[in-house]
C-alpha atoms as a PDB file:
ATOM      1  CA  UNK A   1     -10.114  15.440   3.131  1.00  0.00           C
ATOM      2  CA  UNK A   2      -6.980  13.560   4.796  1.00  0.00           C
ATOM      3  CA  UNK A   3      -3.870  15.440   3.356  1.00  0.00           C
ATOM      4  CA  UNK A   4      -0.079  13.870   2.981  1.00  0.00           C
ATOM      5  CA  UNK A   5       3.340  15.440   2.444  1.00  0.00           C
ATOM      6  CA  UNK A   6       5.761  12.928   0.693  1.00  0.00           C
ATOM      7  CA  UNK A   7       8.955  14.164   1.331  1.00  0.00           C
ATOM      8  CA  UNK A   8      11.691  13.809  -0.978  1.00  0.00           C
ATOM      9  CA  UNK A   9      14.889  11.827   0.347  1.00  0.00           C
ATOM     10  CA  UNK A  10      17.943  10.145  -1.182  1.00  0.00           C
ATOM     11  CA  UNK A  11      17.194   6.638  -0.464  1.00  0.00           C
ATOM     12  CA  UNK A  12      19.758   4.199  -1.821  1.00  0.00           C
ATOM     13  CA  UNK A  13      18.219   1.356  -2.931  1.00  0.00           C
ATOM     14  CA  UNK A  14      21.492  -0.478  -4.553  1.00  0.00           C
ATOM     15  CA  UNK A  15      21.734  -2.396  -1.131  1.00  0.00           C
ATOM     16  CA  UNK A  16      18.394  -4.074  -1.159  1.00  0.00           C
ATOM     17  CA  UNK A  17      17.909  -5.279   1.864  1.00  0.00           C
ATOM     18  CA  UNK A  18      15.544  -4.115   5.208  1.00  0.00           C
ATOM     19  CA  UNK A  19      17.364  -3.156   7.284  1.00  0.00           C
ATOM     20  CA  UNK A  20      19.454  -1.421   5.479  1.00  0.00           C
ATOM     21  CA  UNK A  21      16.432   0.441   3.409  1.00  0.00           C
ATOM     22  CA  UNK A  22      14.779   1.062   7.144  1.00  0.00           C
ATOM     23  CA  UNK A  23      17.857   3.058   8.582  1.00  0.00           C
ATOM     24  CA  UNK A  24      17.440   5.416   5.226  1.00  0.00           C
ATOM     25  CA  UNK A  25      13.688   5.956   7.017  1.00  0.00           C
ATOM     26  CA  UNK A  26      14.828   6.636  10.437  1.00  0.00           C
ATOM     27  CA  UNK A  27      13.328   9.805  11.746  1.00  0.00           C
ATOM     28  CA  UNK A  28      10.398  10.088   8.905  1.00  0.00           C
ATOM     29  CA  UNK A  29       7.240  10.699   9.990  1.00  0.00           C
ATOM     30  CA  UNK A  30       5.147   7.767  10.756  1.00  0.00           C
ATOM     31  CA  UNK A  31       1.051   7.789   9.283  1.00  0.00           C
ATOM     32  CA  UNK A  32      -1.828   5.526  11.228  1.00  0.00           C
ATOM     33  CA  UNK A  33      -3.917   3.072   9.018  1.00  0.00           C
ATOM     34  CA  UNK A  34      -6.783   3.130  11.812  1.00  0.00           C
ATOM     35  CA  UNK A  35     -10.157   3.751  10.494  1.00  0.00           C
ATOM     36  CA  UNK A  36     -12.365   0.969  11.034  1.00  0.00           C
ATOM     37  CA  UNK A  37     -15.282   1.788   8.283  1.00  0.00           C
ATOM     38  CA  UNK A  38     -17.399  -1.059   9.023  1.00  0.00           C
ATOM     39  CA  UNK A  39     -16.831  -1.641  12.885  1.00  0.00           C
ATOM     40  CA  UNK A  40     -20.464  -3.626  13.515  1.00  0.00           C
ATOM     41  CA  UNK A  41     -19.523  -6.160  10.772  1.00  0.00           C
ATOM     42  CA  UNK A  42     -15.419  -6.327  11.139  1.00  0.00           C
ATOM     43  CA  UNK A  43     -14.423  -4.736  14.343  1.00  0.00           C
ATOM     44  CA  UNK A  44     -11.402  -6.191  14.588  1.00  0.00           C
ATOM     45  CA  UNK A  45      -8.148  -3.149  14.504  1.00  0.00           C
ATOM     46  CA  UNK A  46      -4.674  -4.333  13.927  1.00  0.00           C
ATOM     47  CA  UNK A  47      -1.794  -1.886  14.539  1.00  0.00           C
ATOM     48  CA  UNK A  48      -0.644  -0.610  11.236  1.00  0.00           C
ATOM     49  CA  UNK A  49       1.002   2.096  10.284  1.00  0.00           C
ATOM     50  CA  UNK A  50       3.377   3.650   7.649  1.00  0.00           C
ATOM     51  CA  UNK A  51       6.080   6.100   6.304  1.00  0.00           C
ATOM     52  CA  UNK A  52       6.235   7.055   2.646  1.00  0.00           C
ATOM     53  CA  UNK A  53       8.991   9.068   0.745  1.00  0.00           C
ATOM     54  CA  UNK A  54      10.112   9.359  -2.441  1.00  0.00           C
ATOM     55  CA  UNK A  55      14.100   9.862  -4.270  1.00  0.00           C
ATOM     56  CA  UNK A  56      12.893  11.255  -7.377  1.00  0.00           C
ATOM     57  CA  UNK A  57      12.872   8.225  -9.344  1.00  0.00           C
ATOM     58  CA  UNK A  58      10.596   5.979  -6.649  1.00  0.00           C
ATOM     59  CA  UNK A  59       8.641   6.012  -3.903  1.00  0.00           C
ATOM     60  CA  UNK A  60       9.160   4.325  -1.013  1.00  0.00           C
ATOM     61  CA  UNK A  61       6.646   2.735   1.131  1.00  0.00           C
ATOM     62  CA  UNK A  62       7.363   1.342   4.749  1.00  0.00           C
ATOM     63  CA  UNK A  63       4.394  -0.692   6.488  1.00  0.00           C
ATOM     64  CA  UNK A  64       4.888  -1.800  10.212  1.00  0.00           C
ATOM     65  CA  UNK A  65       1.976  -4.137  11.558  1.00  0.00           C
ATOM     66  CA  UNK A  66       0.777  -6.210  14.517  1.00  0.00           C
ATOM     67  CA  UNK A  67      -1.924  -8.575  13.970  1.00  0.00           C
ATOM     68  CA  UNK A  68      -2.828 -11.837  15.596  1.00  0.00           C
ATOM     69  CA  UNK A  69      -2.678 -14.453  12.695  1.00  0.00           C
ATOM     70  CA  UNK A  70      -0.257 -13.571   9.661  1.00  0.00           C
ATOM     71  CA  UNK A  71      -1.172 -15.407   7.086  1.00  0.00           C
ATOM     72  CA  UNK A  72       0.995 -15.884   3.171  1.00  0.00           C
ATOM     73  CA  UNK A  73      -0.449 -18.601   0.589  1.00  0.00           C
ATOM     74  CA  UNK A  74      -0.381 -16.669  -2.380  1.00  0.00           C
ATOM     75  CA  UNK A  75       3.188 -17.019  -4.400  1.00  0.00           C
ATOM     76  CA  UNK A  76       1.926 -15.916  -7.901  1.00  0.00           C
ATOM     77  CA  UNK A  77       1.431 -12.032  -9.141  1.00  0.00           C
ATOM     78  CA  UNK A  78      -1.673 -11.284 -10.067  1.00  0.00           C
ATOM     79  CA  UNK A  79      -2.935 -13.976  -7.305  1.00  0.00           C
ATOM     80  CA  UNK A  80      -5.805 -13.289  -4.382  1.00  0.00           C
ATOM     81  CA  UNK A  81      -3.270 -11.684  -2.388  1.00  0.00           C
ATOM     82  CA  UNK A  82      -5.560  -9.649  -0.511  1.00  0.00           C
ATOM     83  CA  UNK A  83      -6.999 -12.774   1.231  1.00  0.00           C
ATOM     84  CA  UNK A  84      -3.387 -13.042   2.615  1.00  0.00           C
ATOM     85  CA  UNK A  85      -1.892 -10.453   5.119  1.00  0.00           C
ATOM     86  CA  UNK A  86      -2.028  -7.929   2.738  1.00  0.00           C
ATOM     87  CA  UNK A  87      -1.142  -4.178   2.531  1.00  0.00           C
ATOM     88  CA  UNK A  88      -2.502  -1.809  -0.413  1.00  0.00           C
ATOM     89  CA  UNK A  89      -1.698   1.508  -1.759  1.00  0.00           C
ATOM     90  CA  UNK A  90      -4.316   3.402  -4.363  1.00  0.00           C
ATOM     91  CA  UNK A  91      -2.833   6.472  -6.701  1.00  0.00           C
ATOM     92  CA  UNK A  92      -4.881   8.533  -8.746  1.00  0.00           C
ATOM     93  CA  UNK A  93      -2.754  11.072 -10.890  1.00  0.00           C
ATOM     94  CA  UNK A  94      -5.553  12.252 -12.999  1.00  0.00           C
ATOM     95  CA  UNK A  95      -8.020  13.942 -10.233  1.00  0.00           C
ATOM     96  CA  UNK A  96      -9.364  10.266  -9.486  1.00  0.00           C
ATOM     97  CA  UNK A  97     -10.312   9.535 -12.705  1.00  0.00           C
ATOM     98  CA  UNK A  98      -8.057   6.830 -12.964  1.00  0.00           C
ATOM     99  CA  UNK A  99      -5.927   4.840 -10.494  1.00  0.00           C
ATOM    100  CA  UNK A 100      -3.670   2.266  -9.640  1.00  0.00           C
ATOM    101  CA  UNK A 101      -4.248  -0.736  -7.196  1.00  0.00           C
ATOM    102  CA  UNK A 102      -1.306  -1.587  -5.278  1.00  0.00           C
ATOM    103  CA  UNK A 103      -1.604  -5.027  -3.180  1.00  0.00           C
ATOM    104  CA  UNK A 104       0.873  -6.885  -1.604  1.00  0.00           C
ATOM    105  CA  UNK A 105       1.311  -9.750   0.777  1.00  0.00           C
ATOM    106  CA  UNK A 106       3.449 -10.536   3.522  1.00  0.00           C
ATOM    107  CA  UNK A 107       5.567 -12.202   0.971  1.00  0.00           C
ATOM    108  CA  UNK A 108       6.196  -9.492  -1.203  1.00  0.00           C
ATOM    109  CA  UNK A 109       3.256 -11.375  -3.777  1.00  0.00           C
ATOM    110  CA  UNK A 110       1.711  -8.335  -6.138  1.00  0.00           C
ATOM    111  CA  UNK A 111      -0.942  -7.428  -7.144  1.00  0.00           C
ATOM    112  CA  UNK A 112      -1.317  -4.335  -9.487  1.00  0.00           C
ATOM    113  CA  UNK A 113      -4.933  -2.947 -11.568  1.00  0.00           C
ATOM    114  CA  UNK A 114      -5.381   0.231 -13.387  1.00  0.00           C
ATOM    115  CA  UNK A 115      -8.273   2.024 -14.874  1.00  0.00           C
ATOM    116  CA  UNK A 116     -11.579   3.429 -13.603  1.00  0.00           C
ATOM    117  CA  UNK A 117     -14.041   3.215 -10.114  1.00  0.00           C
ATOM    118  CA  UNK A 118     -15.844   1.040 -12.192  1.00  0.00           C
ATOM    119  CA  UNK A 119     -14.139  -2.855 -11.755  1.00  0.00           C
ATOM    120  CA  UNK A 120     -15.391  -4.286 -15.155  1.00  0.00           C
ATOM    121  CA  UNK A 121     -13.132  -1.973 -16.082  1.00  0.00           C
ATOM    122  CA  UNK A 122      -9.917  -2.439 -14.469  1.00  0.00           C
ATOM    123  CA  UNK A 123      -7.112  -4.226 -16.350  1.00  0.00           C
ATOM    124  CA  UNK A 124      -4.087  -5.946 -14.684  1.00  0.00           C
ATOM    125  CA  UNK A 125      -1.112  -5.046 -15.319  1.00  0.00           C
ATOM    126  CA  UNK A 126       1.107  -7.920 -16.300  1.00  0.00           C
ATOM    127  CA  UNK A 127       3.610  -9.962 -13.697  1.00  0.00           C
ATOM    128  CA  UNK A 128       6.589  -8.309 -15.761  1.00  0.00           C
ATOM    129  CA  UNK A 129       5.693  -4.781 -14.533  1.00  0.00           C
ATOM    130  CA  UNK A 130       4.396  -6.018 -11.326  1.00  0.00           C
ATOM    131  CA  UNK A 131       7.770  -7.679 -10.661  1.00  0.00           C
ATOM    132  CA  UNK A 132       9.400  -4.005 -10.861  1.00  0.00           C
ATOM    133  CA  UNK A 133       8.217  -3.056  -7.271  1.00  0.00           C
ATOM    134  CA  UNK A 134      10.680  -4.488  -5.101  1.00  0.00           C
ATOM    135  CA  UNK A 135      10.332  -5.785  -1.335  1.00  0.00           C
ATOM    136  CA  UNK A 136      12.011  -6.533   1.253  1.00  0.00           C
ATOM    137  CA  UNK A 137       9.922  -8.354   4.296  1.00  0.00           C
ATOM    138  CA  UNK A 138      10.713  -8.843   8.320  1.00  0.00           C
ATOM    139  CA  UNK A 139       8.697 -11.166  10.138  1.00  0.00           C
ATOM    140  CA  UNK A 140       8.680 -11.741  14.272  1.00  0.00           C
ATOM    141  CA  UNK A 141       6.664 -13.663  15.998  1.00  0.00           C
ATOM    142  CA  UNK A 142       7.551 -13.690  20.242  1.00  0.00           C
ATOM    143  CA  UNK A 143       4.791 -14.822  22.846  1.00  0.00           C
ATOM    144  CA  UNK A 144       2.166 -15.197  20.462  1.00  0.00           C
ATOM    145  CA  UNK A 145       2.619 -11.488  19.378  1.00  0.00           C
ATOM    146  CA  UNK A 146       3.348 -11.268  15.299  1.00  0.00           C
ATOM    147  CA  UNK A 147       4.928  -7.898  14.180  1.00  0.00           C
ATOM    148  CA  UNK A 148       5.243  -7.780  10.333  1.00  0.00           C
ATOM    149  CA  UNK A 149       7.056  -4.778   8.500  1.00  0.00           C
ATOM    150  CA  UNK A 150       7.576  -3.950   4.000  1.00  0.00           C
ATOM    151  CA  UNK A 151       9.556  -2.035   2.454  1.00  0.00           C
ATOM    152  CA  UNK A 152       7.887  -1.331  -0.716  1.00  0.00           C
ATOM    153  CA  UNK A 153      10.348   0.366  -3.401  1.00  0.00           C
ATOM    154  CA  UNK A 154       7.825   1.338  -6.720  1.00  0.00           C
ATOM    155  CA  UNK A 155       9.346   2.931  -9.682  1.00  0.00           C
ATOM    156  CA  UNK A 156       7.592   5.738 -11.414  1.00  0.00           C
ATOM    157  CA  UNK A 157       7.642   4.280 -14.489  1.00  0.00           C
ATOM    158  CA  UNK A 158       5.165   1.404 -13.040  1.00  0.00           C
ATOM    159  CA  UNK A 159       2.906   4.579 -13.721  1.00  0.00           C
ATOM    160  CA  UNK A 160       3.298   4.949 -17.401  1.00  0.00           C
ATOM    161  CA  UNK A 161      -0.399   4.150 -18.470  1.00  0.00           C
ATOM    162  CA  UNK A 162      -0.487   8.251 -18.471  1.00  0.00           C
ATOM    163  CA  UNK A 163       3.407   8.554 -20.018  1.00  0.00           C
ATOM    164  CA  UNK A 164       6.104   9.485 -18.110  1.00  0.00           C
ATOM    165  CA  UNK A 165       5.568  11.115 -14.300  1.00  0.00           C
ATOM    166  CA  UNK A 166       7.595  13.065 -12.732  1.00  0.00           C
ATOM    167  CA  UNK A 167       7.402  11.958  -8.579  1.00  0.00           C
ATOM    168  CA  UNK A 168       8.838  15.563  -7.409  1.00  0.00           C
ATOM    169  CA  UNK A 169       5.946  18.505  -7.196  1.00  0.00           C
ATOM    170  CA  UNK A 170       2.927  15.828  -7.975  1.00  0.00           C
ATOM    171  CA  UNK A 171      -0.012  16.717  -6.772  1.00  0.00           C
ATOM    172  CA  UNK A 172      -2.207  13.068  -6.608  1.00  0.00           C
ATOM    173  CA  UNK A 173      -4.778  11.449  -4.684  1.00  0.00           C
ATOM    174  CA  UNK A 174      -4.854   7.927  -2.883  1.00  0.00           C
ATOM    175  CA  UNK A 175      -5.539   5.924  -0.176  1.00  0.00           C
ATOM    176  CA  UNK A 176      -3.688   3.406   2.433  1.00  0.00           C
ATOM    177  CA  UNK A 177      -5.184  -0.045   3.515  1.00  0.00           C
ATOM    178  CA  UNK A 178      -4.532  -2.710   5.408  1.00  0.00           C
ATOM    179  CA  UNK A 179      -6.808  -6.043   4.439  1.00  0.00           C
ATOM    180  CA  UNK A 180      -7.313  -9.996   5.521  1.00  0.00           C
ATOM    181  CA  UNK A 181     -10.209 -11.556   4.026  1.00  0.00           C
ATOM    182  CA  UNK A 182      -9.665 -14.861   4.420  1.00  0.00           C
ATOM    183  CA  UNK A 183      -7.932 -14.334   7.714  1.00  0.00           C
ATOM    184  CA  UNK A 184      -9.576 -15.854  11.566  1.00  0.00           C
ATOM    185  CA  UNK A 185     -10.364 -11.718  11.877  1.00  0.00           C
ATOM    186  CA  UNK A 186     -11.172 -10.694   8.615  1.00  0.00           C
ATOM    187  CA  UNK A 187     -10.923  -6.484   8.308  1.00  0.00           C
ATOM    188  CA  UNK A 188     -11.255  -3.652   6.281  1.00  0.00           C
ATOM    189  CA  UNK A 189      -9.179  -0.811   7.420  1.00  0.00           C
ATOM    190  CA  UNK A 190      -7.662   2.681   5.589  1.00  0.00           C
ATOM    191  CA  UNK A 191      -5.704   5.784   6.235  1.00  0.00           C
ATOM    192  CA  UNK A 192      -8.655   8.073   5.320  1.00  0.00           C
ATOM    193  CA  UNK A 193     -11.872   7.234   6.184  1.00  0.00           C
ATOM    194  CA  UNK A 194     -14.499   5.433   3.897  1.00  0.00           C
ATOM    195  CA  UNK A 195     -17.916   6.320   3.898  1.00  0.00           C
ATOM    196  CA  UNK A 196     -19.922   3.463   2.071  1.00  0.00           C
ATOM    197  CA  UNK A 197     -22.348   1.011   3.609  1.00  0.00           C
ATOM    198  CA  UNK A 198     -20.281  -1.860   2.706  1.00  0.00           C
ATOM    199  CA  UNK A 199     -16.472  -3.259   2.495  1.00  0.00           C
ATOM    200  CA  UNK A 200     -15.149  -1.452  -0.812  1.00  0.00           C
ATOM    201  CA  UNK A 201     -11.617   0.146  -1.334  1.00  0.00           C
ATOM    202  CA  UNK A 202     -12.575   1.108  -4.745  1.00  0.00           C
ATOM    203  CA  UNK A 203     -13.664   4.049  -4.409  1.00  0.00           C
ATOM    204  CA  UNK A 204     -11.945   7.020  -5.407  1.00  0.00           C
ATOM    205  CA  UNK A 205     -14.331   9.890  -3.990  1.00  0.00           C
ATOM    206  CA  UNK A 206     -12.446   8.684  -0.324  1.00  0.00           C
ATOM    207  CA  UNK A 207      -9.235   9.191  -1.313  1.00  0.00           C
ATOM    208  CA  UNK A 208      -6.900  11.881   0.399  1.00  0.00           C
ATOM    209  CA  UNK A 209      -4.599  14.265  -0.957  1.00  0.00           C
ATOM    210  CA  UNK A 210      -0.529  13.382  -1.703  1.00  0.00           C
ATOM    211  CA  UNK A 211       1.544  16.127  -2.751  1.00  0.00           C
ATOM    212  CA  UNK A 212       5.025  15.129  -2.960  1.00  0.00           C
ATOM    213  CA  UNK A 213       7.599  17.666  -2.053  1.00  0.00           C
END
């Protein structure tokens, strides 16, 4: 099973803005999003990667990708944002009985489920809570090369469908993905690997180990 430390840092978050959220980040230990799970069907491998922390009250997600189209036409929470250049984050806190879908696009568009392996039974939650994640977004494109990088800032309490967590000492499961469906080069990649016949990220069994410091 992939295993993660989340440190615990004092990020400032009153001064919402990237670059000021990526100095906080400097010198944290970057994590590869590289397995390819279904390499005869979607071969194609952008460069993505991330750092995660958290300051007690948040965690704090940093993605950093190169891919060859970017693509952002979902404005709307709760939209088809992972047809979009779209990151995800998955957190079980109950053994992977439960978890949490986190999706956004390159325009800081969320999506956010909760409940079971079992879709049918999934609820969303509403565009109020989703709204409490905040983003913050850099885009270059030079030579035809596109270089995208989030700053995801998620509250605990977007995690209250258990009560109230507390972020330091957890012990959790979850997974890291970075998606395109409707993208030129659709793919399906994760942090840890996925062993299923078929394009899925639902599926808790796959999930690694987080244990935040």
């Amino acid at each position: 099973m992939s295993i993660l430390h989340v440190p615990q840092v004092e990020v400032q978050v009153h001064n919402f803005d990237y670059h000021a959220l990526q100095q906080q980040l400097t010198g944290q230990e970057w994590h590869e999003i590289g397995h390819v799970n279904w390499p005869a069907e979607y071969p194609y491998k952008p460069k993505v990667a991330f750092q995660i922390v958290h300051n007690g009250s948040s965690i704090v997600l940093h993605y950093a990708v190169e891919e060859d189209y970017v693509k952002a036409q979902y404005i709307r929470p709760n939209e088809a944002v992972w047809e979009d250049s779209c990151v995800e984050f998955f957190l079980s806190l109950d053994n992977k009985e439960t978890y949490y879908n986190i999706e956004f696009n390159v325009l800081g568009t969320g999506l956010i489920g909760y409940g079971p392996g079992v879709k049918s039974e999934r609820n969303r939650l509403t565009p109020q809570e989703i709204e409490q994640v905040s983003t913050a977004t850099s885009v270059v494109q030079r030579s035809g090369a596109k270089k995208w990088n989030m700053i995801m800032v998620i509250p605990a309490l977007v995690f209250n469908k258990q009560g109230d967590i507390t972020l330091s000492g957890l012990r959790a499961f979850g997974n890291f993905y970075k998606c395109g469906d409707e993208l030129p080069q659709p793919h399906f990649i994760s942090w840890s690997p996925i062993g299923h016949p078929t394009p899925n990220f639902h599926l808790p069994a796959f999930f690694g180990e987080l244990i935040f410091e």
